[in-house]
Structures are given as structure tokens and as C-alpha cells.
C-alpha atoms as a PDB file:
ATOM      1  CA  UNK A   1       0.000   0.000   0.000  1.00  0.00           C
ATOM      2  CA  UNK A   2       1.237   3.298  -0.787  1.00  0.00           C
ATOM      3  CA  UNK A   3       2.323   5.880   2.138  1.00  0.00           C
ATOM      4  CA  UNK A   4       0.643   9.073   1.395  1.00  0.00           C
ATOM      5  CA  UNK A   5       3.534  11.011   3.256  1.00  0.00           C
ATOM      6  CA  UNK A   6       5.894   9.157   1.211  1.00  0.00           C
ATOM      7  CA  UNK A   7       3.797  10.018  -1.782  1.00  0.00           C
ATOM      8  CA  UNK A   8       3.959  13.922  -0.930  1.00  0.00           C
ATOM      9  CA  UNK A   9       7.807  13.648  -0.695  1.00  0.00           C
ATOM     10  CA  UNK A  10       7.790  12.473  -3.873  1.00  0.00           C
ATOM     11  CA  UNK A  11       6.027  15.367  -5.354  1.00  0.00           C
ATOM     12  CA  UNK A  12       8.428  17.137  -3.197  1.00  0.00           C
ATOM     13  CA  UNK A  13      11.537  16.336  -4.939  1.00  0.00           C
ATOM     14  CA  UNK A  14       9.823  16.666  -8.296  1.00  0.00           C
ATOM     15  CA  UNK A  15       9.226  20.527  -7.940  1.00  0.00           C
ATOM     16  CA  UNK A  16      12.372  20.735  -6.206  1.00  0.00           C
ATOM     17  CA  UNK A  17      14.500  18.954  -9.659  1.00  0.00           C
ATOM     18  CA  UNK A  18      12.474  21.653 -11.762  1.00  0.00           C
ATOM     19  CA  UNK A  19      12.455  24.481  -9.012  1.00  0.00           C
ATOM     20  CA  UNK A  20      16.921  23.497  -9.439  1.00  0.00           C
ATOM     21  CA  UNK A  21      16.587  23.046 -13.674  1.00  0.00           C
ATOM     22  CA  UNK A  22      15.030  26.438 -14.174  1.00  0.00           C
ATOM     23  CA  UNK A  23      17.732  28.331 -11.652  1.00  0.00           C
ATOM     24  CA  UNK A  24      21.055  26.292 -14.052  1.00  0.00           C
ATOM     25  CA  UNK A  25      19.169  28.042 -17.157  1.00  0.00           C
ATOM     26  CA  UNK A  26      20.892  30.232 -18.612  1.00  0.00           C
ATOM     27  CA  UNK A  27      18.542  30.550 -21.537  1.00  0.00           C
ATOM     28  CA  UNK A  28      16.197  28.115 -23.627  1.00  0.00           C
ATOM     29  CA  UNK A  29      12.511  27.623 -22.900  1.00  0.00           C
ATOM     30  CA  UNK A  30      11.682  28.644 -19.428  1.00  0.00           C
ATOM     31  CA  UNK A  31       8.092  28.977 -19.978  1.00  0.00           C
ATOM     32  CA  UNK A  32       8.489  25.030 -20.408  1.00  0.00           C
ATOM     33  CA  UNK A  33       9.996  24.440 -16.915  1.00  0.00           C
ATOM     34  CA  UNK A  34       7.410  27.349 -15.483  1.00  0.00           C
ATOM     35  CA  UNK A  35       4.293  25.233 -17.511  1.00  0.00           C
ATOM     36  CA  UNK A  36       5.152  22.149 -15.993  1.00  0.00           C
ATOM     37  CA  UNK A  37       6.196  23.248 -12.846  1.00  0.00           C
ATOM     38  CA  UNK A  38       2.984  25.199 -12.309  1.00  0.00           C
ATOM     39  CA  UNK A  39       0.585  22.013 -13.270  1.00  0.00           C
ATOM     40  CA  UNK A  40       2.851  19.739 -11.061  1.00  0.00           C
ATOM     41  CA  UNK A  41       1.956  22.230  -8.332  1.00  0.00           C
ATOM     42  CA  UNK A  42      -1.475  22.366  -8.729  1.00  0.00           C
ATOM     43  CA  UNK A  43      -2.460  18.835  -8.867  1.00  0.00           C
ATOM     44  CA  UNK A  44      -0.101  18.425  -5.749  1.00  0.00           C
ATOM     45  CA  UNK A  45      -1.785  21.440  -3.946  1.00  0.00           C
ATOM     46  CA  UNK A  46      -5.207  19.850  -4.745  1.00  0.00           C
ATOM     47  CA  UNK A  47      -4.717  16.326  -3.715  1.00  0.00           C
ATOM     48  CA  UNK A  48      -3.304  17.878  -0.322  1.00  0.00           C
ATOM     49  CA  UNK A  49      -6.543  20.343  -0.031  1.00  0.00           C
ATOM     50  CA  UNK A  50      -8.813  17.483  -0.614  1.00  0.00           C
ATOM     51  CA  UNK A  51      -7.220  14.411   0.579  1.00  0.00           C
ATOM     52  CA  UNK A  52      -4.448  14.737   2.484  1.00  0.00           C
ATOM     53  CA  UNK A  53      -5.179  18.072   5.044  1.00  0.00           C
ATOM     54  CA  UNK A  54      -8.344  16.779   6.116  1.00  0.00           C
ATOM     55  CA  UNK A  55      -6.750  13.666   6.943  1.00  0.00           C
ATOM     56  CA  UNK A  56      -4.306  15.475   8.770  1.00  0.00           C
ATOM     57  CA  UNK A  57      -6.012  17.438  10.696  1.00  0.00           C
ATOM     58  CA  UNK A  58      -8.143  14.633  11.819  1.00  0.00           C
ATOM     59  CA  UNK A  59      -5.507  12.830  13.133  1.00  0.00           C
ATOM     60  CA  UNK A  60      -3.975  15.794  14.892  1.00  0.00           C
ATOM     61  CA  UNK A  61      -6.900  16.306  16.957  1.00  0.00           C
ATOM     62  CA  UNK A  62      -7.270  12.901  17.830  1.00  0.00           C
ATOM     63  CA  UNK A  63      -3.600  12.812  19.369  1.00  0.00           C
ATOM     64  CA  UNK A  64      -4.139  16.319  20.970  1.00  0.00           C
ATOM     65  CA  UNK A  65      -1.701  18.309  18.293  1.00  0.00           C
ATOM     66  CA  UNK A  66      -2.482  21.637  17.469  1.00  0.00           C
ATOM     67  CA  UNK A  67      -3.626  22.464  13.768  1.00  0.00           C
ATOM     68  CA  UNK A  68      -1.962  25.380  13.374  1.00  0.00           C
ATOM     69  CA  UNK A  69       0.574  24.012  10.769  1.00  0.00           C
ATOM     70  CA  UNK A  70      -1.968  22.799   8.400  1.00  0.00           C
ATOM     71  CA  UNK A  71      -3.370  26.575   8.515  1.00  0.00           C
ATOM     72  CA  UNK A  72      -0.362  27.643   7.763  1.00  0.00           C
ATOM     73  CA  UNK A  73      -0.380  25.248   4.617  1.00  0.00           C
ATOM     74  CA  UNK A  74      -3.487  26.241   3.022  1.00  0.00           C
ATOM     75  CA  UNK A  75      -2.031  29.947   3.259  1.00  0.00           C
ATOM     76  CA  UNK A  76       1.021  29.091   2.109  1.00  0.00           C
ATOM     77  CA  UNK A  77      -0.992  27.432  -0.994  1.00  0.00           C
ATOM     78  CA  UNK A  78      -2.908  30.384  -1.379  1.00  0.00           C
ATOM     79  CA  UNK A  79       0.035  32.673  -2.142  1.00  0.00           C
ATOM     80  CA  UNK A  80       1.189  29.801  -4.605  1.00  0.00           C
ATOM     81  CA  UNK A  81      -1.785  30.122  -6.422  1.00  0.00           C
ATOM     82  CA  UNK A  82      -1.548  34.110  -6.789  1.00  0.00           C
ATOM     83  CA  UNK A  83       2.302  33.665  -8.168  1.00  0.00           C
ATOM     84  CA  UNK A  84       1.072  30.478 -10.484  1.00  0.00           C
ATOM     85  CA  UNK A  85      -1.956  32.645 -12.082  1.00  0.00           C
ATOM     86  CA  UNK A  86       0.231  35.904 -11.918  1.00  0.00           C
ATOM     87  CA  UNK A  87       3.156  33.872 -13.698  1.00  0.00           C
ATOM     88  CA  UNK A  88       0.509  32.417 -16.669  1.00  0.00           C
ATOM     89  CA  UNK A  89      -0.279  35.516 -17.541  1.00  0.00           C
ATOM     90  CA  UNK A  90       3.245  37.023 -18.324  1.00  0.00           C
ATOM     91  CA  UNK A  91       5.737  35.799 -21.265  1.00  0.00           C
ATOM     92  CA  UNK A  92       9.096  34.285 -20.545  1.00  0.00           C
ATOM     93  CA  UNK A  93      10.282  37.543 -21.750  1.00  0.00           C
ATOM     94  CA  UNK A  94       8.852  39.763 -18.776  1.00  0.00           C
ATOM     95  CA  UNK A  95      10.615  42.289 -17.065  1.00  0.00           C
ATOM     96  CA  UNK A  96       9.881  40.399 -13.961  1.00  0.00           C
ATOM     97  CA  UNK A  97       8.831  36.813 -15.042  1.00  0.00           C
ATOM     98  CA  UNK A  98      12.348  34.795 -13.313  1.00  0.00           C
ATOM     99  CA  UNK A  99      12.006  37.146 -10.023  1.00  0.00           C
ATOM    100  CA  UNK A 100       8.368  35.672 -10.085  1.00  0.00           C
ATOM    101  CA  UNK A 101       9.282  32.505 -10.412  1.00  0.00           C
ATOM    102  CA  UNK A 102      12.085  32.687  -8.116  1.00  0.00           C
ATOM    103  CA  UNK A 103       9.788  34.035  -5.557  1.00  0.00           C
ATOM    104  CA  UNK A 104       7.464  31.208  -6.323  1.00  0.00           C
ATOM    105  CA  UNK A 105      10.128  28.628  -5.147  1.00  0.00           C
ATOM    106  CA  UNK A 106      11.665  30.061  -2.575  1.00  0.00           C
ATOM    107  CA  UNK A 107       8.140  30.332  -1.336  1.00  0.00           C
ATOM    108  CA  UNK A 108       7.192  26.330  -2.365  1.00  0.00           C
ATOM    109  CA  UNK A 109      10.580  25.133  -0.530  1.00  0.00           C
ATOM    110  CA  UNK A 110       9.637  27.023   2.954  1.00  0.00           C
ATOM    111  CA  UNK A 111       6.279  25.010   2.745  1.00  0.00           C
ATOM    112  CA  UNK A 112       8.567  21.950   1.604  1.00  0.00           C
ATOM    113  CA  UNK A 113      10.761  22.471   4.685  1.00  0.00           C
ATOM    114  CA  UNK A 114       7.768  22.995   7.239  1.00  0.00           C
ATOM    115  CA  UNK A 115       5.631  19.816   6.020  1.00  0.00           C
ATOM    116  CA  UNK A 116       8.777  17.658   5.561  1.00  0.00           C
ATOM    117  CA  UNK A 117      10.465  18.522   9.528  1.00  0.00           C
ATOM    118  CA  UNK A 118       7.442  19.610  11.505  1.00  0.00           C
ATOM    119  CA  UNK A 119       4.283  18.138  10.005  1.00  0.00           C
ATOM    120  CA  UNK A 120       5.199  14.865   8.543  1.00  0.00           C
ATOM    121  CA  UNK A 121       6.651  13.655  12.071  1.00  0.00           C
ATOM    122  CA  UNK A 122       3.530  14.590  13.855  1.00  0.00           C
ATOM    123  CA  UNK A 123       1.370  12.399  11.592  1.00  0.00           C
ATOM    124  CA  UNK A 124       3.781   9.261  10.849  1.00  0.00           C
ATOM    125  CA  UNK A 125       1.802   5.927  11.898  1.00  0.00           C
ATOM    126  CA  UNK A 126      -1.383   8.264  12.807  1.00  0.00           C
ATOM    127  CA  UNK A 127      -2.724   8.298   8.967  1.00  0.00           C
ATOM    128  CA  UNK A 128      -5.571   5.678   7.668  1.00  0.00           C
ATOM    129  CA  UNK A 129      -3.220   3.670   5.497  1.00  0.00           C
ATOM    130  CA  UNK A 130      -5.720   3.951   2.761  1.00  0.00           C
ATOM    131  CA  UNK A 131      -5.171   7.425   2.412  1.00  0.00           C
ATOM    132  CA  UNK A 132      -2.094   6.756  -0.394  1.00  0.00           C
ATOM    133  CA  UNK A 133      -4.308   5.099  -2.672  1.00  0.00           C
ATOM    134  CA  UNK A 134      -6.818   7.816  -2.193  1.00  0.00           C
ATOM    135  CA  UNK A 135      -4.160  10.525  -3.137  1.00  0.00           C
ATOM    136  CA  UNK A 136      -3.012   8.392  -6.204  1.00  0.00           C
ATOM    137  CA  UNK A 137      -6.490   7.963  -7.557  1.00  0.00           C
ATOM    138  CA  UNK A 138      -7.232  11.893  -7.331  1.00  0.00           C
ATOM    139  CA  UNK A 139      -4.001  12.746  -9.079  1.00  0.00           C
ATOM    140  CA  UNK A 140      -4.173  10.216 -11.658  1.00  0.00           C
ATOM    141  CA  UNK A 141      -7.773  11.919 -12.800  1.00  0.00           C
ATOM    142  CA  UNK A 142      -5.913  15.371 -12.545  1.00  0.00           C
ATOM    143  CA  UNK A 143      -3.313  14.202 -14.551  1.00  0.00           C
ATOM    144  CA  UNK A 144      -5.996  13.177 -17.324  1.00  0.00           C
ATOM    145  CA  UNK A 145      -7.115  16.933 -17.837  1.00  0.00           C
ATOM    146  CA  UNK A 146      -5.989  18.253 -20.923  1.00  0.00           C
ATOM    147  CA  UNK A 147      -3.188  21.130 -19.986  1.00  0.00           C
ATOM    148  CA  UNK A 148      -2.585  24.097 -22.382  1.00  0.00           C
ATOM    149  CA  UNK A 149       1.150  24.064 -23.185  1.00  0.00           C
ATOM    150  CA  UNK A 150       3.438  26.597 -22.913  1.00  0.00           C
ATOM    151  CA  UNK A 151       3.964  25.799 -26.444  1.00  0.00           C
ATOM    152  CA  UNK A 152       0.962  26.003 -27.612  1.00  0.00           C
ATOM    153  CA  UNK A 153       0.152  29.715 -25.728  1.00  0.00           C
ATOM    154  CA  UNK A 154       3.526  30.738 -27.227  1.00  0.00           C
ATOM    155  CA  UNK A 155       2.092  29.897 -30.449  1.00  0.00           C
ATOM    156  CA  UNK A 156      -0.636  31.538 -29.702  1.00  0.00           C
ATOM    157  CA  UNK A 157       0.901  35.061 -28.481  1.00  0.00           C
ATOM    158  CA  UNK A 158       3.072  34.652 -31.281  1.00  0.00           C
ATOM    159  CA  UNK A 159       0.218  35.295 -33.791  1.00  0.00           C
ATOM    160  CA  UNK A 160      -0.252  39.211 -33.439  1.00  0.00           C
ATOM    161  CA  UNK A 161       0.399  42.083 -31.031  1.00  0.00           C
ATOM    162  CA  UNK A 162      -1.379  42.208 -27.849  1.00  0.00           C
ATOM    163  CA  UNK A 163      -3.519  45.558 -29.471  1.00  0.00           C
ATOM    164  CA  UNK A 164      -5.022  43.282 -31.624  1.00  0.00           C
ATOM    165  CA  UNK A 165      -5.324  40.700 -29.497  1.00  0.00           C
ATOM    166  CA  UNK A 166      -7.718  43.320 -27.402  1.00  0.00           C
ATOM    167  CA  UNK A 167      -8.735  44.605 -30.726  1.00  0.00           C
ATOM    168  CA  UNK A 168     -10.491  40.926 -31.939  1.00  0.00           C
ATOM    169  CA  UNK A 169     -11.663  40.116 -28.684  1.00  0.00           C
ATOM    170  CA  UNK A 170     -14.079  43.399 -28.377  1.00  0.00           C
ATOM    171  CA  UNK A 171     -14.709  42.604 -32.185  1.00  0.00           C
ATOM    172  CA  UNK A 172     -15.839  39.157 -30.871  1.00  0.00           C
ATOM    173  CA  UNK A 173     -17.818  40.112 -27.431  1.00  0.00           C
ATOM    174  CA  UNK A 174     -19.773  42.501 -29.852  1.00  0.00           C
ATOM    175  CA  UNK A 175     -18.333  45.940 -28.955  1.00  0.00           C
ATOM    176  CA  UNK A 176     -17.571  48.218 -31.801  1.00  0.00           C
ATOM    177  CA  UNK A 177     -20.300  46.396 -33.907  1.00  0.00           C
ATOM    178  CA  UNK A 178     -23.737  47.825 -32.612  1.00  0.00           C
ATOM    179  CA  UNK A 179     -22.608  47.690 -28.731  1.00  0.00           C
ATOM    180  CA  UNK A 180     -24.889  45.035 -26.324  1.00  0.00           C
ATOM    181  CA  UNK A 181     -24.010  41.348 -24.859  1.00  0.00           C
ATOM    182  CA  UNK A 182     -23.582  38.689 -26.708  1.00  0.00           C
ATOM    183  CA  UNK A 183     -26.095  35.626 -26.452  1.00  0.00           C
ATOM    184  CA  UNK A 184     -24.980  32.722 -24.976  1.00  0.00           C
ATOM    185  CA  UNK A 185     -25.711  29.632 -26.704  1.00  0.00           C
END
């Protein structure tokens, strides 16, 4: 049976290799390492969120620990989230895009650090050992989602300037051609 904290350390040194590939870049395709990086994150964030915190907490309270770490968690995930959807929406090419990313991990290896030496102890031998296979089975169905590639949005912002960009999608939500909503289908 697979151990769920075992899993999560798995995941761990995962971002961590990436996290490490993107910093020995000197140039190439970053948005590549920042793509995959970012989906790695956020099936890992939501198999902890809905598996693996509610687990946790559970069995904190039932040995008397406080809960205060897995708090801590979900905030830390939060302010992954912000960087992740702040980070799709720049290019490779951004004034600021590696400080964001940098921020990013520096911010994903303090949570690393915390779950790894203070939560992970608490909870060894106090999990339901079918909580691993619960974790796989939610990340194998998040793996199945179809993910937009950093290829394929270079591509994409590749195919004009970002005036017309704005340009065709007014022309598209109907403004400029008679004003109004358009209907949804």
C-alpha cells in the first residue's frame, strides 16, 4: 500500500529537480519548466486540499496536536496560487517573469521544509493507510485533464500584437459592432 507522506515527498523532490533546472538556465525555454512546474503544483496542492489536510487534521486532533501548521499550509498554498496565475499571464520575456518565479520557489521550498520537519513527524503511523491510494487515484484523474502548453500559448501570443489581441476580442464580445451582450448559446 502506498504511504501518502511518502507520496507527498515524492512530489516534493519533483518541484524541487524543476524548481533546481530552471535556476542552471541560462537561456532556452523557461516557460516550459514554469508550464510544468505550475501544473505539477497544482495537482499536488489539490490532492493535499482534498485528501491529504483533512486527513491530517483529523488525526492531529485525535492525538491532541495543534492544527496550526496545516493553517499555515493552506495559506502558504494560497500565495502559490496568486504567483502560479500571476506567472501564466506574463511571457518568458517579462521584465519580472524569473524574479516571479524565483519568488514562487523560494516560497514552495519554505512550505517543503515545514511539512517535511514539523508536520510529517507529527502524523507518521497516525494516517488511515488507505489514504495513499486515495491521493493516487485523485491525481491520476488530474493528470488526465488536458493542460494548455506553454507551447501552444507561445504559439498563440506569437500570432499578433497584444492591441489586436484586445482589438479581436471586443470585435468578438460585440463591442464596436452595434454595442450590447452577446447571447450565450
Amino acid at each position: 500500500m502506498p504511504n501518502a507522506i511518502d507520496l507527498l515527498r515524492e512530489d516534493h523532490e519533483k518541484v524541487k529537480d524543476l524548481f533546481q533546472h530552471f535556476e542552471g538556465m541560462e537561456s532556452g525555454d523557461k516557460r516550459e519548466i514554469v508550464a510544468t512546474t505550475l501544473h505539477e503544483l497544482a495537482i499536488h496542492t489539490t490532492v493535499e486540499e482534498e485528501i491529504f489536510y483533512p486527513a491530517a487534521r483529523k488525526a492531529l486532533q485525535e492525538t491532541d496536536e495543534e492544527t496550526d501548521l496545516i493553517d499555515e499550509a493552506w495559506e502558504e498554498h494560497h500565495v502559490v496560487k496568486l504567483l502560479a496565475a500571476e506567472l501564466k499571464k506574463m511571457r518568458a520575456g517579462d521584465k519580472r517573469y524569473d524574479a516571479k518565479f524565483t519568488v514562487l520557489a523560494e516560497s514552495v521550498k519554505h512550505h517543503i521544509e515545514e511539512e517535511e520537519g514539523e508536520l510529517f513527524p507529527k502524523l507518521e503511523g497516525h494516517l488511515d493507510e488507505n489514504l495513499g491510494e486515495k491521493m493516487i487515484a485523485r491525481k491520476e484523474k488530474l493528470q488526465k485533464r488536458p493542460v494548455s502548453s506553454a507551447k501552444s500559448r507561445n504559439a498563440k501570443s506569437n500570432t499578433g500584437s497584444t492591441e489586436n489581441k484586445r482589438n479581436q476580442s471586443r470585435r468578438s464580445k460585440g463591442r464596436g459592432t452595434g454595442g450590447g451582450r452577446r447571447k450565450r448559446a
